[in-house]
N, C-alpha and C. Protein backbone atom coordinates (compact mmCIF):
# COMPACT_ATOMS: atom_id res chain seq x y z
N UNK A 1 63.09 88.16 68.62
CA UNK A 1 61.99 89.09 68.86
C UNK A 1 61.60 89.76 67.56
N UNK A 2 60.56 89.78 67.12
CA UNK A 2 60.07 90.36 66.26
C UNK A 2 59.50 92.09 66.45
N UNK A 3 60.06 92.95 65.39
CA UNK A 3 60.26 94.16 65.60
C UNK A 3 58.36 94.69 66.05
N UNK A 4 58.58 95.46 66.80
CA UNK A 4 57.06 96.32 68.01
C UNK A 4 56.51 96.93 67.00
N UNK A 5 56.91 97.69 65.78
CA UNK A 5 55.99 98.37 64.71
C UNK A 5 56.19 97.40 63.87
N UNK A 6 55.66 96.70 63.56
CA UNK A 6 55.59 95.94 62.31
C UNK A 6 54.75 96.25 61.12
N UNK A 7 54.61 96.00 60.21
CA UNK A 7 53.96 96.51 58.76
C UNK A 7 52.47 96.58 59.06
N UNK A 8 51.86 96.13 59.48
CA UNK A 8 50.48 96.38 59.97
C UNK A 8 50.32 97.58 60.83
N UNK A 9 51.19 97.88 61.85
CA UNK A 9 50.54 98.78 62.62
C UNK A 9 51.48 99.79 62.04
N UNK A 10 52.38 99.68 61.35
CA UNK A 10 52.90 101.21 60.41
C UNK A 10 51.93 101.31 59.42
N UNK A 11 51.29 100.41 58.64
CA UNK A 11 49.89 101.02 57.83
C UNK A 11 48.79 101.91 59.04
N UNK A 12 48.66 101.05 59.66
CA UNK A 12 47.66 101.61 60.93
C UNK A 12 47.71 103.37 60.82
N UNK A 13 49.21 103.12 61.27
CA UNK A 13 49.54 104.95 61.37
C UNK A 13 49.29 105.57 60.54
N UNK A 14 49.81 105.06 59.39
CA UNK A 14 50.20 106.22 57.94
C UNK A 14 48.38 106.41 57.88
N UNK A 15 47.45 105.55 58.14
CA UNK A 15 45.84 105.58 57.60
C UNK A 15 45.48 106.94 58.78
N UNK A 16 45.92 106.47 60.01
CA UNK A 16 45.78 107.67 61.29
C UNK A 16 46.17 109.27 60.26
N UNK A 17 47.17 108.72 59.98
CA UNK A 17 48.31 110.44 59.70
C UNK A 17 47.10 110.84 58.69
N UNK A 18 46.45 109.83 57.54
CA UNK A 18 46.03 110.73 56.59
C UNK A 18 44.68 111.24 56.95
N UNK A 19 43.75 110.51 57.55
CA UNK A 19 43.00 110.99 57.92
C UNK A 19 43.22 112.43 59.18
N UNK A 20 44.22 112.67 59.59
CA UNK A 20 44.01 113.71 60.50
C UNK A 20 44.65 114.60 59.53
N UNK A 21 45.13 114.36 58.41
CA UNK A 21 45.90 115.57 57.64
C UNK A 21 44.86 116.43 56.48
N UNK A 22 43.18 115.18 56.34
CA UNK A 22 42.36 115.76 56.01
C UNK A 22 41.34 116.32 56.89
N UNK A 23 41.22 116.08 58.03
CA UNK A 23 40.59 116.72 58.71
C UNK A 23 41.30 118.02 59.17
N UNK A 24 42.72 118.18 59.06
CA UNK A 24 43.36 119.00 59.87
C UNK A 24 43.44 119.31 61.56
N UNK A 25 43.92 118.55 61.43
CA UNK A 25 44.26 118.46 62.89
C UNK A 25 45.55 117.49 63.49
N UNK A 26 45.78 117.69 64.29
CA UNK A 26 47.14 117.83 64.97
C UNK A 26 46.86 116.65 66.45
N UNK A 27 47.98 115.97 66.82
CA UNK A 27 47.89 115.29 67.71
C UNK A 27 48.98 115.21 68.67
N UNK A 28 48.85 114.43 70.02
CA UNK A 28 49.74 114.45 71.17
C UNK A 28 49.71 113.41 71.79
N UNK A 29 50.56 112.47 72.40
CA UNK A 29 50.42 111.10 73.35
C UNK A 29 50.92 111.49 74.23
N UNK A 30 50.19 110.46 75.16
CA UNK A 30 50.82 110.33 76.39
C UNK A 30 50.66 108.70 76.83
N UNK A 31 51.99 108.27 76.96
CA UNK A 31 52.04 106.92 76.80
C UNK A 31 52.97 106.40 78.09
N UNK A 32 52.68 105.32 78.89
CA UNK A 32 53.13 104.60 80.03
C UNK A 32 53.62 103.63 79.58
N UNK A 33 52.78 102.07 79.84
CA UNK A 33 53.03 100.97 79.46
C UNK A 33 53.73 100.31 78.18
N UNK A 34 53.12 101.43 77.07
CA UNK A 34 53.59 101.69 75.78
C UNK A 34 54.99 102.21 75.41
N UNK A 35 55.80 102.83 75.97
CA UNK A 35 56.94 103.69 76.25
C UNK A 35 57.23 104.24 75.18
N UNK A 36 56.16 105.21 74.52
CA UNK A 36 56.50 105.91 73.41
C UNK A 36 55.94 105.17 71.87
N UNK A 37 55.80 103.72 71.75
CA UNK A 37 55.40 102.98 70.74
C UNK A 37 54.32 104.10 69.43
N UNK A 38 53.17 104.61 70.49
CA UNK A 38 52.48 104.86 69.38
C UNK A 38 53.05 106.08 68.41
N UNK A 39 53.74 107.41 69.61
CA UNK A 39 55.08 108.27 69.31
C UNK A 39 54.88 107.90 67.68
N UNK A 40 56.32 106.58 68.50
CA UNK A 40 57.28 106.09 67.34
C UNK A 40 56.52 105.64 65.51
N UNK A 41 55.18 104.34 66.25
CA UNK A 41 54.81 104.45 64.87
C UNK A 41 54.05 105.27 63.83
N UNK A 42 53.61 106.63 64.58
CA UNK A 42 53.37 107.98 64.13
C UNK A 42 54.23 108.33 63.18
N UNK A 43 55.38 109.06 63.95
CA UNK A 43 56.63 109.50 63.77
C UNK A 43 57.29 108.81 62.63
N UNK A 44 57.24 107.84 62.53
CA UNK A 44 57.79 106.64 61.42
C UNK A 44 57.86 107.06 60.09
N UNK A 45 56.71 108.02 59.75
CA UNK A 45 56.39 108.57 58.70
C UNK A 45 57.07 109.46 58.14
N UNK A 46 57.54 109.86 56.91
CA UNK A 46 57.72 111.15 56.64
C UNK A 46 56.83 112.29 56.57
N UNK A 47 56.69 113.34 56.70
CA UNK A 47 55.46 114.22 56.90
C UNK A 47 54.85 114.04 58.17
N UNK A 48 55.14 113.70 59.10
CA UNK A 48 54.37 113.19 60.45
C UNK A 48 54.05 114.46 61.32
N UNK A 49 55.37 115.53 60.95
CA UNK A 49 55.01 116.52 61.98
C UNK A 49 54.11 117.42 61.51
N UNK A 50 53.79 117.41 60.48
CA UNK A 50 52.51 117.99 60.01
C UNK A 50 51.19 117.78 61.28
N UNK A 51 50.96 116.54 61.39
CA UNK A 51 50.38 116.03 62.28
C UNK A 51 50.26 115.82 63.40
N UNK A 52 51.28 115.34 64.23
CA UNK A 52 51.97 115.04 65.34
C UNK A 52 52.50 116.05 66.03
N UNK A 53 51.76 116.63 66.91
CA UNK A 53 52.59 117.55 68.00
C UNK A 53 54.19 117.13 68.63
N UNK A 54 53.56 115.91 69.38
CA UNK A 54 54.32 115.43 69.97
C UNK A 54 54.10 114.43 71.02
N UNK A 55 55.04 113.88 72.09
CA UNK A 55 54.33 113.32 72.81
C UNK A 55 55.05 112.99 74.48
N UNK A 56 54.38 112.34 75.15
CA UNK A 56 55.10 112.02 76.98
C UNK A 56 55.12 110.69 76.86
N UNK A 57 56.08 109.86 77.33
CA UNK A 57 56.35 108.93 78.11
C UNK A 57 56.62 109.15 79.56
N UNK A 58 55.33 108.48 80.37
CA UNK A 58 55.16 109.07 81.93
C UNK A 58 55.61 108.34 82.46
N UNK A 59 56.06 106.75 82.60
CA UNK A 59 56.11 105.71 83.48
C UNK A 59 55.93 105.56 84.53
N UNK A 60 56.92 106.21 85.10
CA UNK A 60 56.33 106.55 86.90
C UNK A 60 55.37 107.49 87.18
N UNK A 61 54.61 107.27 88.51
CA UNK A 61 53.57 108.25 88.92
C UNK A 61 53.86 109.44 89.13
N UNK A 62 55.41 109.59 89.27
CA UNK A 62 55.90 110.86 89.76
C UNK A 62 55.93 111.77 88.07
N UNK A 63 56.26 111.35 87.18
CA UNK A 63 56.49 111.56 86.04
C UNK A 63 55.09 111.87 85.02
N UNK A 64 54.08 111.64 85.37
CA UNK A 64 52.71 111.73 85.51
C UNK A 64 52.16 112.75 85.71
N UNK A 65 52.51 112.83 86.99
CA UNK A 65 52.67 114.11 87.95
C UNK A 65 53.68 115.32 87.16
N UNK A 66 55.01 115.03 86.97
CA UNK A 66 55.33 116.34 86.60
C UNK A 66 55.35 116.80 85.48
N UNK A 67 55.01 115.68 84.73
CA UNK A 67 54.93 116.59 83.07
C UNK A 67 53.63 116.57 82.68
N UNK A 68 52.93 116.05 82.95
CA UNK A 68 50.83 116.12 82.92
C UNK A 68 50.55 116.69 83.30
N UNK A 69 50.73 116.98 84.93
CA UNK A 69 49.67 117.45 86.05
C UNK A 69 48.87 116.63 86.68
N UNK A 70 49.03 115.16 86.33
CA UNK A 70 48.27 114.07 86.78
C UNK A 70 48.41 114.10 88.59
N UNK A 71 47.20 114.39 89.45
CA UNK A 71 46.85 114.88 90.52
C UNK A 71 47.76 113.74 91.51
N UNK A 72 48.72 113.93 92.23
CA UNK A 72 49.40 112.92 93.13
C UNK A 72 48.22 112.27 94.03
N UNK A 73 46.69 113.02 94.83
CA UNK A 73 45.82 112.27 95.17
C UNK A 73 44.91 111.12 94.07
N UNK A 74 44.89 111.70 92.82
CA UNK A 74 44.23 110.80 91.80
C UNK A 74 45.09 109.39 91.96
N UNK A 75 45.93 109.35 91.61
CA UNK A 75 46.82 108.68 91.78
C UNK A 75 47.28 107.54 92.86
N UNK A 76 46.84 108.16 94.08
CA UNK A 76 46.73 107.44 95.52
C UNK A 76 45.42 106.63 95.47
N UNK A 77 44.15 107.38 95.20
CA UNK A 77 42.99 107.11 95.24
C UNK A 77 42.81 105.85 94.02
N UNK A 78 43.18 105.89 92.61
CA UNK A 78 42.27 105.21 91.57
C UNK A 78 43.81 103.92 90.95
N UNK A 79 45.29 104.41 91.70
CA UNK A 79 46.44 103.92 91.21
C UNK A 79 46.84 104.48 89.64
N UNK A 80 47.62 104.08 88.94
CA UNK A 80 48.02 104.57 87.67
C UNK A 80 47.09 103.64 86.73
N UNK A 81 46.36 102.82 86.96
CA UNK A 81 45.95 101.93 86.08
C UNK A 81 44.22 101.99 86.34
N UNK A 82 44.22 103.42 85.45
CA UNK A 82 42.60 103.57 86.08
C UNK A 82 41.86 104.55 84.90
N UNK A 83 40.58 104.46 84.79
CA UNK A 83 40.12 105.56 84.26
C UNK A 83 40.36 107.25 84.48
N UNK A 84 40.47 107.52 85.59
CA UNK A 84 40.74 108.84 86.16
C UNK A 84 41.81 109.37 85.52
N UNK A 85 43.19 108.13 86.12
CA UNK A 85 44.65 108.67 85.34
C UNK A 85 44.35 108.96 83.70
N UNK A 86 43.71 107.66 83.14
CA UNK A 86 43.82 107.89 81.87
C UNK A 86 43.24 109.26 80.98
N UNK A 87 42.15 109.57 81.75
CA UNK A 87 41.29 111.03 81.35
C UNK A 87 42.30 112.14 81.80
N UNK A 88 43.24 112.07 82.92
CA UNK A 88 44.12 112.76 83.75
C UNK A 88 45.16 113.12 82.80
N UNK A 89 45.83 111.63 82.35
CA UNK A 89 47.05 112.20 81.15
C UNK A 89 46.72 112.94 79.87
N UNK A 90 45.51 112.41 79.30
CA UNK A 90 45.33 113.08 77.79
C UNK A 90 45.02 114.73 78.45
N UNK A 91 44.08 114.63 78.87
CA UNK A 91 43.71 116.44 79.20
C UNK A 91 45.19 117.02 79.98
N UNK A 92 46.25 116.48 80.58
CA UNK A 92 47.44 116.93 81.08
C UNK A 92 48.63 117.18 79.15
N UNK A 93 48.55 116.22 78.71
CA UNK A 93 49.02 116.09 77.40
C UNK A 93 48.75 117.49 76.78
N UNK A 94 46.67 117.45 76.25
CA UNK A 94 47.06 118.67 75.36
C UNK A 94 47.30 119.92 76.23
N UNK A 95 46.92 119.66 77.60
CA UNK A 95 47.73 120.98 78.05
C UNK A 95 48.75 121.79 78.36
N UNK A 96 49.71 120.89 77.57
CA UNK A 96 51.14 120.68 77.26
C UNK A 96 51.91 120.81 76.27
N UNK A 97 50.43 120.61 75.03
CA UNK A 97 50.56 120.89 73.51
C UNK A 97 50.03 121.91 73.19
N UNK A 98 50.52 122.58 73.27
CA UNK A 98 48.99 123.83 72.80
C UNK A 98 48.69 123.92 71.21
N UNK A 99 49.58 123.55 70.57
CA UNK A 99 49.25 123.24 68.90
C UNK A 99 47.83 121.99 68.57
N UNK A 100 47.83 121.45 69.58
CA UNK A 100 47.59 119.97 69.50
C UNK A 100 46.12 119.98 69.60
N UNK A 101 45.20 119.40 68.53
CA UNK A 101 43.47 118.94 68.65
C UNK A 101 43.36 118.12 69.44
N UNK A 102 43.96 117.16 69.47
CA UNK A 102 43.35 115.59 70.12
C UNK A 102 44.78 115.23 71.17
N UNK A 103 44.03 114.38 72.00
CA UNK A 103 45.55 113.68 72.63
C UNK A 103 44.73 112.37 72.84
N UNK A 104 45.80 111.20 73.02
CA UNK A 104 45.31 109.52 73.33
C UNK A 104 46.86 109.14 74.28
N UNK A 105 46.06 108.44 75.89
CA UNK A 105 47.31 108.53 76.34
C UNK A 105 46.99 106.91 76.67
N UNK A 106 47.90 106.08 77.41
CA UNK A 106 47.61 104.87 77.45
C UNK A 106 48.33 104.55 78.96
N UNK A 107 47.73 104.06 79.87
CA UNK A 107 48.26 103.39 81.14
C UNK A 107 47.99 102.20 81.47
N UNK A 108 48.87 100.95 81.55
CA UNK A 108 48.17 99.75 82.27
C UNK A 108 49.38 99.06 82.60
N UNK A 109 48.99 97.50 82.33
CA UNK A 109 49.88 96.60 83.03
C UNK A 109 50.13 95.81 82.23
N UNK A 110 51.80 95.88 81.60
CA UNK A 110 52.35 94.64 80.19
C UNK A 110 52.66 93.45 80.77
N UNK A 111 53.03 93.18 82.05
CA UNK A 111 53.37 91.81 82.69
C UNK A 111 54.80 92.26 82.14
N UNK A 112 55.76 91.00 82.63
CA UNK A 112 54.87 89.31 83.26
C UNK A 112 54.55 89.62 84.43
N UNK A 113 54.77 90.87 85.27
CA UNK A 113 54.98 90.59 86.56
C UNK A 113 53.40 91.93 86.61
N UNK A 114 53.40 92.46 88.41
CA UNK A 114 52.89 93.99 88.24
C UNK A 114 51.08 93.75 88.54
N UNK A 115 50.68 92.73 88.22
CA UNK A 115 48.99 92.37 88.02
C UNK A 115 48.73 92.13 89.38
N UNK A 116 47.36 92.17 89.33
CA UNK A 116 46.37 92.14 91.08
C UNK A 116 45.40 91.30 90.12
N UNK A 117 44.25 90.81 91.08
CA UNK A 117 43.25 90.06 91.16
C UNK A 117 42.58 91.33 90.80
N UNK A 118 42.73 92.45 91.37
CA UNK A 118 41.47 93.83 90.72
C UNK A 118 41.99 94.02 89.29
N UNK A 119 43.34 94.58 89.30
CA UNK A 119 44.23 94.79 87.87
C UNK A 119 45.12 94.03 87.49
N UNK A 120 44.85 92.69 86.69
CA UNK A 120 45.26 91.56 86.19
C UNK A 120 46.50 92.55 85.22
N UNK A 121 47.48 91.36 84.59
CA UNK A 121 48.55 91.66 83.43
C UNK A 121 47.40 91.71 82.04
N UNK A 122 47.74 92.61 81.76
CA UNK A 122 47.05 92.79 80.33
C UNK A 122 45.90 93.95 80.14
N UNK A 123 45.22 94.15 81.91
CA UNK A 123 44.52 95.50 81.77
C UNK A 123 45.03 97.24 81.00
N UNK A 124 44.67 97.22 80.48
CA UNK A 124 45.33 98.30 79.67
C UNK A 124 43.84 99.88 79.70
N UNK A 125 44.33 101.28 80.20
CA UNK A 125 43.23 101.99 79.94
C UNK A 125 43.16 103.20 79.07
N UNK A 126 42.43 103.63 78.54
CA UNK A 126 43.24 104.84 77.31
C UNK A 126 42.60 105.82 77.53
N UNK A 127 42.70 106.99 77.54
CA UNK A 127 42.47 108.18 77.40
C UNK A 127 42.02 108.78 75.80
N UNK A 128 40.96 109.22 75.53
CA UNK A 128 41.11 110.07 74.20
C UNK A 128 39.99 111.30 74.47
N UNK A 129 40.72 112.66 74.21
CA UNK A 129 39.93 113.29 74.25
C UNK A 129 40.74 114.91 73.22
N UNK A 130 39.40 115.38 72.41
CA UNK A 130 39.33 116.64 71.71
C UNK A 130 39.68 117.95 72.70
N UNK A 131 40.25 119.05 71.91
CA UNK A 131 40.85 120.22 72.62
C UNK A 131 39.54 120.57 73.02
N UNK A 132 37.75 120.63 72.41
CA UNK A 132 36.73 120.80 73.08
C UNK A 132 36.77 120.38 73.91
N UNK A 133 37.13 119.26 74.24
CA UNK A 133 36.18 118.88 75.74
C UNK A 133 35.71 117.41 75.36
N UNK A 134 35.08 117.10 73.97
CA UNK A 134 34.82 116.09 74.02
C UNK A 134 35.72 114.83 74.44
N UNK A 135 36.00 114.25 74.65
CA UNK A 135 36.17 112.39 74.95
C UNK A 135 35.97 111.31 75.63
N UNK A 136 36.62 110.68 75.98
CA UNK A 136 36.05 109.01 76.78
C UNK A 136 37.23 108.09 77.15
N UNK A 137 37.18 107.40 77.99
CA UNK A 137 37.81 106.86 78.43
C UNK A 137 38.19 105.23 78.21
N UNK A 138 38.10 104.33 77.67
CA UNK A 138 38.20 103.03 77.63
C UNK A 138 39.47 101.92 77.94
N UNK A 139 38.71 100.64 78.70
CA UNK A 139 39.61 99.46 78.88
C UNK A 139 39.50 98.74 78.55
N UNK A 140 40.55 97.93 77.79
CA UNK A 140 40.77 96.68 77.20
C UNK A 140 41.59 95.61 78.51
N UNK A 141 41.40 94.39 78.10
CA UNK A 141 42.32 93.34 78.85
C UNK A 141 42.30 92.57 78.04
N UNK A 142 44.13 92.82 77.50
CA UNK A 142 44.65 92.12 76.99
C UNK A 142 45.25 90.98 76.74
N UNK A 143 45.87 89.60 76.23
CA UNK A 143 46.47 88.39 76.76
C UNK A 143 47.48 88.74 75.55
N UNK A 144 49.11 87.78 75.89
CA UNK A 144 49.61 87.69 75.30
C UNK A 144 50.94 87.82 76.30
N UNK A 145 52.28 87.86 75.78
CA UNK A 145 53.20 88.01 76.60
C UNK A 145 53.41 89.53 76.53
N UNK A 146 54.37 90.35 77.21
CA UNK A 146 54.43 91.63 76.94
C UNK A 146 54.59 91.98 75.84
N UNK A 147 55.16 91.55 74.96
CA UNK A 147 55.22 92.51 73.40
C UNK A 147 53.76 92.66 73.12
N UNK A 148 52.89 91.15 72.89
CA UNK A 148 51.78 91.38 72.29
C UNK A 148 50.82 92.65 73.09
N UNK A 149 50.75 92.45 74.29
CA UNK A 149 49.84 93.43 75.28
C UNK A 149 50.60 94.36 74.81
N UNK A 150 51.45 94.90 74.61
CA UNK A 150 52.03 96.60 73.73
C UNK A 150 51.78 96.44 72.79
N UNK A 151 51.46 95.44 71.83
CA UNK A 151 51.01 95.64 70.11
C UNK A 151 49.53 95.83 70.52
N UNK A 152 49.00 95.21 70.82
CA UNK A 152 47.71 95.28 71.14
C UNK A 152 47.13 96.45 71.57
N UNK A 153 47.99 97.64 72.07
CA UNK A 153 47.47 98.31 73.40
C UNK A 153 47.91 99.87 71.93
N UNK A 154 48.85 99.51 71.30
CA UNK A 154 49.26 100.32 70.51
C UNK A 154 47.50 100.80 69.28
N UNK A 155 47.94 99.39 69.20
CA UNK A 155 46.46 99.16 68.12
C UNK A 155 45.26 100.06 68.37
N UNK A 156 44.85 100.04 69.84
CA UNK A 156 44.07 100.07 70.17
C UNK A 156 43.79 101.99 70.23
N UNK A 157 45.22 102.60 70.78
CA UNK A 157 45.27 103.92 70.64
C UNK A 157 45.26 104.26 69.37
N UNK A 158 46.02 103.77 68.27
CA UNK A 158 45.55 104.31 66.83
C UNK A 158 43.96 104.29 66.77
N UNK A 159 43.40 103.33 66.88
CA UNK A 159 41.55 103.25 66.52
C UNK A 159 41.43 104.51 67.23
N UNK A 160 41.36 104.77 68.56
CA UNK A 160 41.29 105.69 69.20
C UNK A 160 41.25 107.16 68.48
N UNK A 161 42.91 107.43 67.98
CA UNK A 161 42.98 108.42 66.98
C UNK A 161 41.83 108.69 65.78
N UNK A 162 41.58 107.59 65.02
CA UNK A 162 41.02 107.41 64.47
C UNK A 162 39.82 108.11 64.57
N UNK A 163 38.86 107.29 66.05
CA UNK A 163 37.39 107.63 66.06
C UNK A 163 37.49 109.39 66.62
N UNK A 164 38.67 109.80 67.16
CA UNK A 164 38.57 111.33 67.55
C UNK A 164 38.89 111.91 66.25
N UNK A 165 39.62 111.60 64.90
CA UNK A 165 39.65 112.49 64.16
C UNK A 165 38.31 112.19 63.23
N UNK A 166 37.72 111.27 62.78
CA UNK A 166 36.81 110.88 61.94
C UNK A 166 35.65 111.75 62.96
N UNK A 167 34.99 111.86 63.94
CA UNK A 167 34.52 112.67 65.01
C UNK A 167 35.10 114.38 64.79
N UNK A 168 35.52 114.93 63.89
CA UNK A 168 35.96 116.30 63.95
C UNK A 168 35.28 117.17 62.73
């Protein structure tokens, strides 16, 4: 197995870290499918907590629920693999961080197993949104075996970071 942060997506970060260290501002995850990944290749850094609030690994719905606030009817209604949750965890995140500008949270489905004909293996949905108010929601569907759908899904929350701090 080839190591989940690899030299590309630790550049990824360190480019994330500097740009939010010139904008000033501070960040928070909230990560499912991911189990901490983007955290980690944040964190990786020296100087990170400059930046980095901190972050959740929710996995279960219940866990969602108690460290977010992610609504147990949201949840019934849209499942964990939805736009709702995903807008649900980041705004649950920074309300959890209170240091924290931005949060990017990530929920979906790594396979092999877990996929529907509605929510295939590889649907992945992200959360990003500013302590204003501003953000958005987006889904990718990913291919690959599970590592790649977590490299991929990782990737995808750094850009994320990215367009909310370059946006500040």
């Amino acid at each position: 197995m080839t190591s989940m942060l690899n030299e590309t997506l630790l550049a990824q970060a360190a480019d994330v870290l500097d740009r939010m260290r010139h904008a000033g501002v501070r960040a928070v995850t909230a990560e499912s499918c991911t189990g901490g990944l983007v955290a980690a290749a944040l964190t990786h850094h020296a100087g990170s907590s400059e930046m980095i609030e901190g972050g959740f690994v929710t996995y279960s719905n219940a866990m969602k629920t108690a460290l977010l606030g992610v609504p147990p009817t949201l949840l019934a209604r849209h499942g964990a693999v939805s736009a709702e949750v995903a807008a649900s965890m980041a705004r649950g995140a920074l309300a959890h961080a209170p240091d924290a500008d931005l949060a990017v949270s990530i929920t979906g489905i790594a396979g092999p197993g877990g996929g529907s004909a509605e929510k295939p293996v590889g649907l992945v949905w992200f959360g990003a949104i500013r302590r204003d108010g501003e953000g958005s929601t987006v889904s990718r569907h990913f291919t690959g075996d599970r590592e790649t759908i977590r490299r991929q899904a990782v990737e995808q929350a750094l850009d994320l970071l990215t367009e909310l701090t370059d946006a500040t």
